[in-house]
Protein backbone atom coordinates (compact mmCIF):
# COMPACT_ATOMS: atom_id res chain seq x y z
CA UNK A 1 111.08 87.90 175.95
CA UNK A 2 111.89 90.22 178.96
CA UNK A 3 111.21 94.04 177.85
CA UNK A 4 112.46 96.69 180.08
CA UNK A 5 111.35 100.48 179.32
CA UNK A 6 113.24 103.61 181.35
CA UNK A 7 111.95 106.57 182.00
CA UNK A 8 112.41 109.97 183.68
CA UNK A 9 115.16 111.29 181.57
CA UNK A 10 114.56 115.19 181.25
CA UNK A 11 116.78 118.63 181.23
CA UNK A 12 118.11 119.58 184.62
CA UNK A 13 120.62 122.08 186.21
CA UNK A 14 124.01 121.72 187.52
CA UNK A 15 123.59 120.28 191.03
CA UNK A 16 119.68 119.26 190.75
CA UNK A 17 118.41 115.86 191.80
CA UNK A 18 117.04 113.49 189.55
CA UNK A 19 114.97 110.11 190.15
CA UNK A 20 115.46 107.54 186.36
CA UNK A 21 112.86 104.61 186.58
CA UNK A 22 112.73 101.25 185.03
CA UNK A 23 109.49 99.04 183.99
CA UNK A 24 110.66 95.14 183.47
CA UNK A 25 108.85 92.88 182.29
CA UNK A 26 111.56 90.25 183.84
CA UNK A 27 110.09 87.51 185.55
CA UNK A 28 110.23 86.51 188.70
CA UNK A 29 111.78 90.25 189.07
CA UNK A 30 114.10 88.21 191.86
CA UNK A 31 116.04 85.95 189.48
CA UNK A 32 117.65 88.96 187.51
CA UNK A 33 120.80 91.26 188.45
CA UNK A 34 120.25 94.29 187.38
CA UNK A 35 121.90 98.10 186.37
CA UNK A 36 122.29 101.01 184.78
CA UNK A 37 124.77 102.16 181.96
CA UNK A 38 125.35 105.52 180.35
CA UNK A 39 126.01 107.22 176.93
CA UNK A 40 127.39 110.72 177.03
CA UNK A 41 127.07 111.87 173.45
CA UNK A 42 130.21 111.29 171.31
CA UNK A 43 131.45 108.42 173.77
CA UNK A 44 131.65 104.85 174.23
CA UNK A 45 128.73 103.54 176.72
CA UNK A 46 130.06 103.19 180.13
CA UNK A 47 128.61 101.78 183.39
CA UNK A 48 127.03 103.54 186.08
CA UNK A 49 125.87 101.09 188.69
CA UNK A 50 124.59 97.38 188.81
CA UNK A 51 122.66 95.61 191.63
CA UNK A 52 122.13 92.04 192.57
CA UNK A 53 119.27 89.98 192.61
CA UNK A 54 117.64 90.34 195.84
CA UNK A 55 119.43 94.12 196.20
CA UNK A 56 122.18 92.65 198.69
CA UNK A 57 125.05 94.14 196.77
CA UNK A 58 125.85 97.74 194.76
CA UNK A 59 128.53 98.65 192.90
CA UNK A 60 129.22 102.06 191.71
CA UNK A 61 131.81 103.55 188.92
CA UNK A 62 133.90 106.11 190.44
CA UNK A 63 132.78 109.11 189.04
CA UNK A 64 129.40 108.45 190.61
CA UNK A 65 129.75 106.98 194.35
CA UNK A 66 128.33 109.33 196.96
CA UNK A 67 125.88 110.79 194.50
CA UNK A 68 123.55 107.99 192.70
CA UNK A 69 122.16 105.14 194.51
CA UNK A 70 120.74 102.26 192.70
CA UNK A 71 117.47 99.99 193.94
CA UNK A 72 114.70 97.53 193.13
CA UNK A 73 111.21 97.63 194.12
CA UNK A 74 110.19 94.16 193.87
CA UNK A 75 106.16 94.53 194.50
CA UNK A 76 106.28 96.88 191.47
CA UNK A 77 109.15 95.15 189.62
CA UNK A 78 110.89 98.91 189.26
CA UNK A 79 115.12 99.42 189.07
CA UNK A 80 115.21 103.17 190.16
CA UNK A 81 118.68 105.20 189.53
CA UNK A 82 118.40 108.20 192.17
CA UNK A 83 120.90 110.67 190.81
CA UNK A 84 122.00 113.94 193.35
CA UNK A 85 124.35 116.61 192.68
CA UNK A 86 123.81 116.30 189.06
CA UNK A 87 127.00 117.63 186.93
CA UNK A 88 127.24 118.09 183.29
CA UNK A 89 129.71 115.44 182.82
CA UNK A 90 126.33 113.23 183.85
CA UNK A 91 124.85 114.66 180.52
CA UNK A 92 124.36 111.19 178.86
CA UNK A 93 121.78 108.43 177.19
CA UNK A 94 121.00 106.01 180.17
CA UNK A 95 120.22 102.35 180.11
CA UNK A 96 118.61 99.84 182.04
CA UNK A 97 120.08 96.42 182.05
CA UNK A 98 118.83 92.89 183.09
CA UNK A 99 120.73 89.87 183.33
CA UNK A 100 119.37 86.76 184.78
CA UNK A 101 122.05 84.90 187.71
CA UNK A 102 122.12 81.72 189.61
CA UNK A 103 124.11 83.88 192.39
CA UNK A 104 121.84 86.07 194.16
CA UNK A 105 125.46 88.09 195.17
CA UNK A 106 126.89 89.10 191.49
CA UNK A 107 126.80 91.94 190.76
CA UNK A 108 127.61 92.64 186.72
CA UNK A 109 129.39 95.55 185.79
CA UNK A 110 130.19 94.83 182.10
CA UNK A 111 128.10 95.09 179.20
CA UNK A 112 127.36 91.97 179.03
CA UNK A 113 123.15 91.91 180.03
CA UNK A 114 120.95 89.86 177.89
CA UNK A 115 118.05 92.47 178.36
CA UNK A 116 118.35 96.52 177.13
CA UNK A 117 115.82 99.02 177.24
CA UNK A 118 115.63 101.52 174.70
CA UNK A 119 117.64 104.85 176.56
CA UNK A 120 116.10 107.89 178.39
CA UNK A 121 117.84 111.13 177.62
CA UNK A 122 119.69 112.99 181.02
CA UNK A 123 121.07 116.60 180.14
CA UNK A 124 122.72 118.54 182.85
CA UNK A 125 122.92 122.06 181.88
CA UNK A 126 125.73 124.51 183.61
């Protein structure tokens, strides 16, 4: 049973940087596609962006492109989520996802991952 654990949530300001990590537990790290998805409070959980197996190919939601970059560190079997320009529209619960592929180009982008972690909390303040 794959666990995967985020961390790094915290309260920031309008336009601060912030780096969300997440331990897995997946193995071999390589065989999974991976992401992140997001709960703002009162909303529906929503994707943010997803990775594939070997990091070849993002994908981004709109509202995010240009300002968070997804990646895997593979020696330490990490997903990071580095999120610039932080606005308060970011404020949300966010979730790492694992999902393992035969492709090593998918890229997932629905809720659809076997493997959750539990939610770190991001608030952007104005």
């Amino acid at each position: 049973q794959a666990q995967l654990v985020e961390s790094g949530g915290r309260l920031v300001q309008s336009g601060d940087s912030l780096r969300l990590s997440c331990t897995a537990s997946t193995s071999p790290f390589s065989d999974y596609a991976m992401a992140w998805f997001r709960r703002p409070p009162g909303k529906e959980r929503e994707f943010v962006a997803a990775i594939s197996r070997y990091s070849s190919r993002t994908e981004y939601t709109n509202t995010v492109k240009d300002r968070f970059i997804i990646t895997k560190d593979y020696n330490n079997r990490m997903l990071y989520l580095d999120m610039n320009s932080l606005k308060p529209e970011d404020t949300a619960v966010y979730y790492c996802a694992a999902e393992r592929t035969q492709s090593t180009t998918e890229v997932i982008t629905t809720p659809t991952y076997h493997y959750w972690g539990q939610g770190t909390q991001v608030t952007v303040s104005s």
